[in-house]
Each structure stands twice: as structure tokens, then as C-alpha cells.
PDB file of N, CA and C in Angstrom:
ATOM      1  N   UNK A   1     -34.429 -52.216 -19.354  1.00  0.00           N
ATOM      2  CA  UNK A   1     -33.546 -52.745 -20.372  1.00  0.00           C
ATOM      3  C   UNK A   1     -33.811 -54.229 -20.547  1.00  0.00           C
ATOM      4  N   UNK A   2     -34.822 -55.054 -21.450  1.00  0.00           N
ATOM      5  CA  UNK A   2     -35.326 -56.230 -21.364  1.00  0.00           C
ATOM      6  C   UNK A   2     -35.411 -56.788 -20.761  1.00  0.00           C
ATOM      7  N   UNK A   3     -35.982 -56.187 -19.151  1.00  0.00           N
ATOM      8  CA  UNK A   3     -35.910 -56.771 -18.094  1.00  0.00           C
ATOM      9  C   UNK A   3     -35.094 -56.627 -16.872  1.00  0.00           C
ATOM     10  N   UNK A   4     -34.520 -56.108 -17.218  1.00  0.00           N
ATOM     11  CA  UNK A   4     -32.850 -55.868 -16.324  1.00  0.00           C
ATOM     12  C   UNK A   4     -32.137 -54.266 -16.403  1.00  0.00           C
ATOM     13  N   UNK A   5     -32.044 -53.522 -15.323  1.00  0.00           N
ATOM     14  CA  UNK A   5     -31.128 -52.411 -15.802  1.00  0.00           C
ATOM     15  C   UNK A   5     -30.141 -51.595 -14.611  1.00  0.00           C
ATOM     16  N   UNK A   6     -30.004 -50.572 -15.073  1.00  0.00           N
ATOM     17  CA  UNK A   6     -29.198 -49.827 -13.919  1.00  0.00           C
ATOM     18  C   UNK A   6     -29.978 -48.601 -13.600  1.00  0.00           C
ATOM     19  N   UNK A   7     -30.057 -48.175 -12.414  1.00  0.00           N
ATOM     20  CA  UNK A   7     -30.461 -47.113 -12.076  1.00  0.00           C
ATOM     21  C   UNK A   7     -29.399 -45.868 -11.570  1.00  0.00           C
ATOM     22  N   UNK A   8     -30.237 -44.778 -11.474  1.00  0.00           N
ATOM     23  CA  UNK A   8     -28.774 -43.561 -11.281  1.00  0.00           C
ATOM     24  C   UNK A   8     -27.811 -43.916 -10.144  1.00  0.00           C
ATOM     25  N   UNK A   9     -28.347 -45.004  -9.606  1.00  0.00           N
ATOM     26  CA  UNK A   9     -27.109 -45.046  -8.302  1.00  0.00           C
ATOM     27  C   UNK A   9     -26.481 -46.026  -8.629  1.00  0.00           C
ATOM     28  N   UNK A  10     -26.081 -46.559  -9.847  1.00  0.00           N
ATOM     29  CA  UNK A  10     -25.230 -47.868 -10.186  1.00  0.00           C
ATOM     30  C   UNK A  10     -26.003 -49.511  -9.991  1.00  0.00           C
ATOM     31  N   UNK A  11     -26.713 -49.366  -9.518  1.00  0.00           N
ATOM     32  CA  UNK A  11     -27.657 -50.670  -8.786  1.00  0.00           C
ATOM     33  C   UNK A  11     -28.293 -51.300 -10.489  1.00  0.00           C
ATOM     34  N   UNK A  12     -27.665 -52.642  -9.967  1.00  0.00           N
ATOM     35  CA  UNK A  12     -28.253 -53.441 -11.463  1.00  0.00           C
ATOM     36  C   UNK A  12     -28.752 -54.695 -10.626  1.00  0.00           C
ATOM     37  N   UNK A  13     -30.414 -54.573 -10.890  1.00  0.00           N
ATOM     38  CA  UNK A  13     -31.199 -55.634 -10.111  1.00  0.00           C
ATOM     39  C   UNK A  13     -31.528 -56.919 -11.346  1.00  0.00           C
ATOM     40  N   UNK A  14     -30.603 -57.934 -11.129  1.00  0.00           N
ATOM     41  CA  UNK A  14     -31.012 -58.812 -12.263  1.00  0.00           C
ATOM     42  C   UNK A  14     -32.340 -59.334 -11.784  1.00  0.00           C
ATOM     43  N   UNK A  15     -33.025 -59.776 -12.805  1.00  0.00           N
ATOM     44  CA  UNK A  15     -34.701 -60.505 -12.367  1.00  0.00           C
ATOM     45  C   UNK A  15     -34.786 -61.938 -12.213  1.00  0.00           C
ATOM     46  N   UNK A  16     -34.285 -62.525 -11.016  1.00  0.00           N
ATOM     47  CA  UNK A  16     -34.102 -64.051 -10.819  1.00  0.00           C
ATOM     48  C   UNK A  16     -35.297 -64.421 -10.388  1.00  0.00           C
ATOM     49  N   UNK A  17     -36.543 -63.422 -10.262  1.00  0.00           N
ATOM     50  CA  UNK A  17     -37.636 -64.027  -9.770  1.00  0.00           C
ATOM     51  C   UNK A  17     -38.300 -64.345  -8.295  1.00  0.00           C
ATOM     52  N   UNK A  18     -38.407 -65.302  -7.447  1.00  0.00           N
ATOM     53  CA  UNK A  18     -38.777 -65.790  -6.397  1.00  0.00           C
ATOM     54  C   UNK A  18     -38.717 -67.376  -6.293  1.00  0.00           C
ATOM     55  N   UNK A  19     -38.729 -67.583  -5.521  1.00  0.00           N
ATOM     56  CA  UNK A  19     -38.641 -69.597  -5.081  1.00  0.00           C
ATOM     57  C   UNK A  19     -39.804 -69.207  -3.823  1.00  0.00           C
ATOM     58  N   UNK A  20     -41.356 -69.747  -4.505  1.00  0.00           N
ATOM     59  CA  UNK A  20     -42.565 -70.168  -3.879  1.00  0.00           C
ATOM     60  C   UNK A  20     -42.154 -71.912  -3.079  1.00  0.00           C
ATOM     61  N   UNK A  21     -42.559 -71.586  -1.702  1.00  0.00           N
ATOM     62  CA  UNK A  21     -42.401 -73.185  -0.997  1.00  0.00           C
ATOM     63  C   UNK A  21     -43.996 -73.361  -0.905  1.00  0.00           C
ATOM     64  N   UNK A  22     -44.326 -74.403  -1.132  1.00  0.00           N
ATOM     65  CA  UNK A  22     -45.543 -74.732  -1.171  1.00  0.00           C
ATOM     66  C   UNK A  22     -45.884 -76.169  -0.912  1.00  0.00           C
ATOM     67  N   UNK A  23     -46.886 -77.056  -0.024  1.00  0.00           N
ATOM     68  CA  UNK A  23     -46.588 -78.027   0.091  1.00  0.00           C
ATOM     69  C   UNK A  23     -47.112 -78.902  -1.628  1.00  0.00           C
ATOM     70  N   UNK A  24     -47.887 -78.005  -2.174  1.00  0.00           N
ATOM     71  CA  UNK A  24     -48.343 -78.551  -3.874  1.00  0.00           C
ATOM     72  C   UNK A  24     -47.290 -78.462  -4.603  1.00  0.00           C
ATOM     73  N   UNK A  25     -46.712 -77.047  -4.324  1.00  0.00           N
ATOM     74  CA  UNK A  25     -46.067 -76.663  -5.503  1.00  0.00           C
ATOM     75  C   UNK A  25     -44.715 -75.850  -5.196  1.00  0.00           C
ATOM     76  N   UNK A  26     -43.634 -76.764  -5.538  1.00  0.00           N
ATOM     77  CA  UNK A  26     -42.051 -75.909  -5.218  1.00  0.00           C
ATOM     78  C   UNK A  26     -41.311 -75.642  -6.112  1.00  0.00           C
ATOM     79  N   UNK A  27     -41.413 -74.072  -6.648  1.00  0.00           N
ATOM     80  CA  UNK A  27     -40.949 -73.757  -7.862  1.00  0.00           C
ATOM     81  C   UNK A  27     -40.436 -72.182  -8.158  1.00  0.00           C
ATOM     82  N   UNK A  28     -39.909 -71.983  -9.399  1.00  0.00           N
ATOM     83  CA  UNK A  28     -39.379 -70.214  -9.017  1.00  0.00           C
ATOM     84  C   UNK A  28     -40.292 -69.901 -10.037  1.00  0.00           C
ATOM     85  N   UNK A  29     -40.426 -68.539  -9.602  1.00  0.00           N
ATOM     86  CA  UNK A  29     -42.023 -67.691 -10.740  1.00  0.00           C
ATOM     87  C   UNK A  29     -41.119 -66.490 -11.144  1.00  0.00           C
ATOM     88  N   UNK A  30     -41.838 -66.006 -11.741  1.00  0.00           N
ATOM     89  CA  UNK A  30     -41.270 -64.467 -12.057  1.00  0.00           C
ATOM     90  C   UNK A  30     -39.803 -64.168 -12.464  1.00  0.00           C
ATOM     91  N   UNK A  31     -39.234 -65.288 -12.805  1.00  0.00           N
ATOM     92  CA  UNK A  31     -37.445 -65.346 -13.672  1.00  0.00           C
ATOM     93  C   UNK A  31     -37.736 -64.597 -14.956  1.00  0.00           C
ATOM     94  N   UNK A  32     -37.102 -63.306 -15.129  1.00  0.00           N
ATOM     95  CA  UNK A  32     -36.503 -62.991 -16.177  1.00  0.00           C
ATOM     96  C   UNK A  32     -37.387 -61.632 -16.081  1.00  0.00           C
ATOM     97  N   UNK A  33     -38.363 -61.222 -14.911  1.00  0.00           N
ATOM     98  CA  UNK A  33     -39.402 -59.906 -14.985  1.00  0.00           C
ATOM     99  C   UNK A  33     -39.220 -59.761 -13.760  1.00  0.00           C
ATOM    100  N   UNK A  34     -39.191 -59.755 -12.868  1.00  0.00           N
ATOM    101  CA  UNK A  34     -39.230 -59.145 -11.168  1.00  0.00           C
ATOM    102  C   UNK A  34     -37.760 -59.860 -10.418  1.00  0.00           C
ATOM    103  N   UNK A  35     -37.721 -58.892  -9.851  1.00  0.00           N
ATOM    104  CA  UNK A  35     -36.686 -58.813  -8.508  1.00  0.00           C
ATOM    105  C   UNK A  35     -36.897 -58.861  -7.361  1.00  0.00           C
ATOM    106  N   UNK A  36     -36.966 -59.994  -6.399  1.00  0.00           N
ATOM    107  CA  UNK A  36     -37.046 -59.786  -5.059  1.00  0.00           C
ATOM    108  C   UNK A  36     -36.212 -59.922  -4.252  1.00  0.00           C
ATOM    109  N   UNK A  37     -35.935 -59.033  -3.366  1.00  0.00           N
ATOM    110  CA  UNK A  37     -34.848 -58.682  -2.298  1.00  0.00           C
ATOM    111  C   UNK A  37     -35.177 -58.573  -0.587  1.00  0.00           C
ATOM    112  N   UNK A  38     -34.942 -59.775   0.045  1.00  0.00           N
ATOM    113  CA  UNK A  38     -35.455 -59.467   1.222  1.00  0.00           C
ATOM    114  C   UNK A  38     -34.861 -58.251   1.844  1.00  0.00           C
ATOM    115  N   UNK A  39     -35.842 -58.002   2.659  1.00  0.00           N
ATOM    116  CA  UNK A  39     -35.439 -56.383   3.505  1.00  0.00           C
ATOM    117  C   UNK A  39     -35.125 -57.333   5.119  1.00  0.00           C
ATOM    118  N   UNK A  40     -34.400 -55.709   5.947  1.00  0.00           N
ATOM    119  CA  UNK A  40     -33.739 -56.522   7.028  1.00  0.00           C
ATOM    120  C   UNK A  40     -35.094 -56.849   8.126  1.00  0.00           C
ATOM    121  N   UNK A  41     -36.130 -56.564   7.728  1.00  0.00           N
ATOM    122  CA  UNK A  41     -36.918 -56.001   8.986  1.00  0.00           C
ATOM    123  C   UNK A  41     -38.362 -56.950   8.802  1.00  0.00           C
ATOM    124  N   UNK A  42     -37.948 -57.682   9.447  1.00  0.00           N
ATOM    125  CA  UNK A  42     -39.219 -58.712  10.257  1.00  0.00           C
ATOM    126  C   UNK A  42     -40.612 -57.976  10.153  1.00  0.00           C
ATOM    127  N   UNK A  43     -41.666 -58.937  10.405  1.00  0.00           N
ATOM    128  CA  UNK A  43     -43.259 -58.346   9.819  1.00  0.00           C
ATOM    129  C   UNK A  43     -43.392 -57.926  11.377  1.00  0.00           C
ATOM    130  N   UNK A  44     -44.274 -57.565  11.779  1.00  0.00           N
ATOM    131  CA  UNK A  44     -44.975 -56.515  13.277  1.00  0.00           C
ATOM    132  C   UNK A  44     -45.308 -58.266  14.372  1.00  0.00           C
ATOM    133  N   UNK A  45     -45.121 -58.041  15.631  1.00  0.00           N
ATOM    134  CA  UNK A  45     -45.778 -58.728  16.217  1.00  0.00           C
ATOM    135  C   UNK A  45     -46.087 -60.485  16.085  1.00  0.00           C
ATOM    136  N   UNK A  46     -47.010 -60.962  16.050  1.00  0.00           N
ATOM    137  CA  UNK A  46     -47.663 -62.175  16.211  1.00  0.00           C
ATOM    138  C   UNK A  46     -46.900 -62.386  14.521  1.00  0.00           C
ATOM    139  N   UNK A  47     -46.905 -62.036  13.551  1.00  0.00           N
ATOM    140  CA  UNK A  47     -46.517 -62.338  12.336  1.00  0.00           C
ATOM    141  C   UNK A  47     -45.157 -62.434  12.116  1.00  0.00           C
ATOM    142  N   UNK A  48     -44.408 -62.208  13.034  1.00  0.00           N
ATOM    143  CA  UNK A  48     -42.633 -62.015  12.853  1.00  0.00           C
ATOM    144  C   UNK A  48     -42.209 -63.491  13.124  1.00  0.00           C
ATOM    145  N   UNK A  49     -42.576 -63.895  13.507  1.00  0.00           N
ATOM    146  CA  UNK A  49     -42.128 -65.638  13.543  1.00  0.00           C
ATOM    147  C   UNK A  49     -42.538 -66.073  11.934  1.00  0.00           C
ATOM    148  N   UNK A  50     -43.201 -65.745  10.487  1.00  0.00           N
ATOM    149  CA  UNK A  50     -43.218 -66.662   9.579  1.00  0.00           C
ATOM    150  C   UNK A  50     -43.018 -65.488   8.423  1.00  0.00           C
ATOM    151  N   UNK A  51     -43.124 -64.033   8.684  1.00  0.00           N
ATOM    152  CA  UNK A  51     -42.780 -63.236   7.760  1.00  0.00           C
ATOM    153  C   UNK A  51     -42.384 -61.931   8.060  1.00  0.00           C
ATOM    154  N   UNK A  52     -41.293 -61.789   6.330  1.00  0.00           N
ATOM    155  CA  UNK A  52     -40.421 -60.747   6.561  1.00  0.00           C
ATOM    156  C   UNK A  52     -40.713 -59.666   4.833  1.00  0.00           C
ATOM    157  N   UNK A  53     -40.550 -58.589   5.511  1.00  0.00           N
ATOM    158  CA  UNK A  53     -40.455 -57.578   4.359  1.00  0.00           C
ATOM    159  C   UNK A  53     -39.695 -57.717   3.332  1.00  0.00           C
ATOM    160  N   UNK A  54     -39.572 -57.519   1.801  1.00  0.00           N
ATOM    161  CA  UNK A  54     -39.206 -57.298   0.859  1.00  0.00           C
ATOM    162  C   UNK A  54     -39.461 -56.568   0.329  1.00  0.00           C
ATOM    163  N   UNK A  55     -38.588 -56.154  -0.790  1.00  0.00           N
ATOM    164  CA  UNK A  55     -38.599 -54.828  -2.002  1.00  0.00           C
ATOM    165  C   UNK A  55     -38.711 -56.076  -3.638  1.00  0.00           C
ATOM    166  N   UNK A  56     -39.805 -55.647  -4.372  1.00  0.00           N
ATOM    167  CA  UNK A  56     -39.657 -56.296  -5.371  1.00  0.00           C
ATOM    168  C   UNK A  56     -39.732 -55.011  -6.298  1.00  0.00           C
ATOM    169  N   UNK A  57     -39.046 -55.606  -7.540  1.00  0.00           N
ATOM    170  CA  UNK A  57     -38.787 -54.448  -8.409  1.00  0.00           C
ATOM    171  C   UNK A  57     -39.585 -55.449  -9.677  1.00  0.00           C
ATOM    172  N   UNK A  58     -40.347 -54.622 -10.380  1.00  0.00           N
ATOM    173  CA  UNK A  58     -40.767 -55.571 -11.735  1.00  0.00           C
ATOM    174  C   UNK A  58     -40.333 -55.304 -12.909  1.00  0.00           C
ATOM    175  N   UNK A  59     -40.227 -55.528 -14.195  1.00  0.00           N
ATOM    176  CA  UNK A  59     -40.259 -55.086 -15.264  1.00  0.00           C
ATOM    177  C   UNK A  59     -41.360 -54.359 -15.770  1.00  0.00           C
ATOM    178  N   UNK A  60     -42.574 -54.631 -15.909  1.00  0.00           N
ATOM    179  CA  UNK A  60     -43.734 -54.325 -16.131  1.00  0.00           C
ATOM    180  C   UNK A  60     -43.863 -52.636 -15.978  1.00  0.00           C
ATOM    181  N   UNK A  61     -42.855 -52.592 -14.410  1.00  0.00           N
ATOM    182  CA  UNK A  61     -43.264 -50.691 -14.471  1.00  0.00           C
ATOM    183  C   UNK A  61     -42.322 -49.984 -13.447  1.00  0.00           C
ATOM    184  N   UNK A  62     -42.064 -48.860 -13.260  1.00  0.00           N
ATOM    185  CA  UNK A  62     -40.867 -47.936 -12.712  1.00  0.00           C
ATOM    186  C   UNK A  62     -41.148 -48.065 -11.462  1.00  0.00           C
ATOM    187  N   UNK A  63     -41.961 -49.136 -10.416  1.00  0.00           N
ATOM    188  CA  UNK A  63     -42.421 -48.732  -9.254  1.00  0.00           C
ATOM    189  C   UNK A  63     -41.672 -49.757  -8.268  1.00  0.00           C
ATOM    190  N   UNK A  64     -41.173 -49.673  -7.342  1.00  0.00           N
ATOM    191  CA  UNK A  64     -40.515 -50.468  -6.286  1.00  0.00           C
ATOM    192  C   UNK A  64     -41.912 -51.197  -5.397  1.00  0.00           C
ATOM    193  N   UNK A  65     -42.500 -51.968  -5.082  1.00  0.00           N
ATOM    194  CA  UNK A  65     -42.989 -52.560  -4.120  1.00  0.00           C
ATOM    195  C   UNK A  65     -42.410 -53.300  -2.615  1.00  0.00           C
ATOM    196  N   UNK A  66     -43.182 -52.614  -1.813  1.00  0.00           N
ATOM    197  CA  UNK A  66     -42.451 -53.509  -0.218  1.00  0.00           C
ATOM    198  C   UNK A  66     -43.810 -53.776   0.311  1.00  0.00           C
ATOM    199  N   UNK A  67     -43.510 -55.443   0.357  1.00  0.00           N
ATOM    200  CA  UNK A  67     -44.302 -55.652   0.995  1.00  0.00           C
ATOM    201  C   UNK A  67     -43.687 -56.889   2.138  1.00  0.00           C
ATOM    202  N   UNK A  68     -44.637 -57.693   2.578  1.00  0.00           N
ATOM    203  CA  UNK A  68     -44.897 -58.928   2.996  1.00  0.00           C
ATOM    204  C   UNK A  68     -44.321 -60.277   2.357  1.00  0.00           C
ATOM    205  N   UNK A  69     -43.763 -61.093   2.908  1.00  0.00           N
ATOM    206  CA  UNK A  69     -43.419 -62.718   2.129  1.00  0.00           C
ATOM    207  C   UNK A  69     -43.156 -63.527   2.915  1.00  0.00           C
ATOM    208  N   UNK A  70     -43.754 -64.885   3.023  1.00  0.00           N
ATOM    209  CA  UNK A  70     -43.311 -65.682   4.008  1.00  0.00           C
ATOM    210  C   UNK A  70     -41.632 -66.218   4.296  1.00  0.00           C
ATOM    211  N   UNK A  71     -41.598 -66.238   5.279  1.00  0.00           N
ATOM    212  CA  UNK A  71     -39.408 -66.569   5.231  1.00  0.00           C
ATOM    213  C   UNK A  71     -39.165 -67.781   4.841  1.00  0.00           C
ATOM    214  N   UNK A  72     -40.325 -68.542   4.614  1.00  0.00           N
ATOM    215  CA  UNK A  72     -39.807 -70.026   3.899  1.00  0.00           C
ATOM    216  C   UNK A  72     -39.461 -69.954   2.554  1.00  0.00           C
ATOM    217  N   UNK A  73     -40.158 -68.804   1.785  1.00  0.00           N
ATOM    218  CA  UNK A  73     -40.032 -68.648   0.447  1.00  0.00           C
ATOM    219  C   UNK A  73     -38.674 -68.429   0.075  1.00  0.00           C
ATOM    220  N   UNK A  74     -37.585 -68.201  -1.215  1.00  0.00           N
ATOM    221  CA  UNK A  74     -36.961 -67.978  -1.675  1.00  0.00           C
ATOM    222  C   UNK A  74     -36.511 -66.602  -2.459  1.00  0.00           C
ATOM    223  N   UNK A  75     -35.728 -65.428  -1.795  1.00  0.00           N
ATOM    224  CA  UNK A  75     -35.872 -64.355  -2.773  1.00  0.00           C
ATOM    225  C   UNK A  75     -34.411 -64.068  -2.632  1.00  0.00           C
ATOM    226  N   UNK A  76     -34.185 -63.135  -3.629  1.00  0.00           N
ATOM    227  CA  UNK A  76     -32.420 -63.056  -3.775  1.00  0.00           C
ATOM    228  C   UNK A  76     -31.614 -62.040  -2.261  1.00  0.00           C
ATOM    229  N   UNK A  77     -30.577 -61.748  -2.021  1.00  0.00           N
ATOM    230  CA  UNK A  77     -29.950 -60.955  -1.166  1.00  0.00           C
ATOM    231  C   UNK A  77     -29.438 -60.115  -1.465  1.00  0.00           C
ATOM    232  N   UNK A  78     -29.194 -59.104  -1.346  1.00  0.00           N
ATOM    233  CA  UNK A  78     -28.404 -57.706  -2.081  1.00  0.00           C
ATOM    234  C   UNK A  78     -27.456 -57.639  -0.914  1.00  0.00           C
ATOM    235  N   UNK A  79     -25.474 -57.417  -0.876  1.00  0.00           N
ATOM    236  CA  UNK A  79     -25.189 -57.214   0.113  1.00  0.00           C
ATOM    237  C   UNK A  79     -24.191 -55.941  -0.099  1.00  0.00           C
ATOM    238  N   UNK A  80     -24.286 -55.737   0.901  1.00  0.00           N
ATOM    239  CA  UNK A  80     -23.741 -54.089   0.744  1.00  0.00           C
ATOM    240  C   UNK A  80     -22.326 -54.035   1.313  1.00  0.00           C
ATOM    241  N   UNK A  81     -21.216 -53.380   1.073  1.00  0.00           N
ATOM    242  CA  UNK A  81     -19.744 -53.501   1.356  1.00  0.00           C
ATOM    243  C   UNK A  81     -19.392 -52.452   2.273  1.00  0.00           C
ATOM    244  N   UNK A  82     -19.585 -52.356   3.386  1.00  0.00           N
ATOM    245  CA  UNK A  82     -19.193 -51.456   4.407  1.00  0.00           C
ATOM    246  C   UNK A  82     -18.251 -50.522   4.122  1.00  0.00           C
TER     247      UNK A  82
END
């Protein structure tokens, strides 16, 4: 829905993008087309001290991505009501 919608389970992921830390460049990308949501679960091993999993959702296409992101970066929180 121009970027933004609801899915069958009520979930409306607005697209605020990401906040890249960079020592060049400190800025948000992807406002108004992707969704990123950190996940609870730390990267494996030797990598869990600087990165953590996320779910990004795009506009571009129906597919959820999880991947990798450094924890300095900036991505939104989804919180859930017990």
C-alpha cells in the first residue's frame, strides 16, 4: 500500500528505513521503502559482541529478509504486549 501496509495478522510495518553509523557517513537510508526490525537474537560466536539479527521488510517485494546488522546501526523496535 505505497509503501506501507497491513498484513493478515493486523501488523502495520511503517517504512522508517535504517540509521547507517559510519565514521564518513551518519545518516537514515531506505525511509519511506523498507522496514527494519531488530530481532532478539545476537549473531553466533566471535561476531555477537558487534552484531545482531534483523527482519527487514521492503516495498519492492512480498519477501521478509533476516539477516545480519551491526548493533551500532539504527533500526526500529516492534514491541509486543504480553
Amino acid at each position: 500500500n505505497d509503501g506501507s501496509g497491513t498484513d493478515d495478522f493486523g501488523f502495520t510495518a511503517l517504512p522508517a528505513g535504517k540509521r547507517f553509523f559510519a565514521r564518513v557517513q551518519d545518516g537514515f537510508s531506505f525511509h519511506g521503502c523498507s522496514a527494519f526490525f531488530w530481532a532478539s537474537t545476537e549473531a553466533e560466536e566471535g561476531a555477537a559482541d558487534t552484531l545482531a539479527f534483523h527482519v527487514n521488510l521492503d516495498c519492492s517485494n512480498d519477501n521478509v529478509i533476516i539477516n545480519t546488522v551491526k548493533k551500532i546501526d539504527g533500526l526500529s523496535v516492534r514491541c509486543v504486549k504480553d
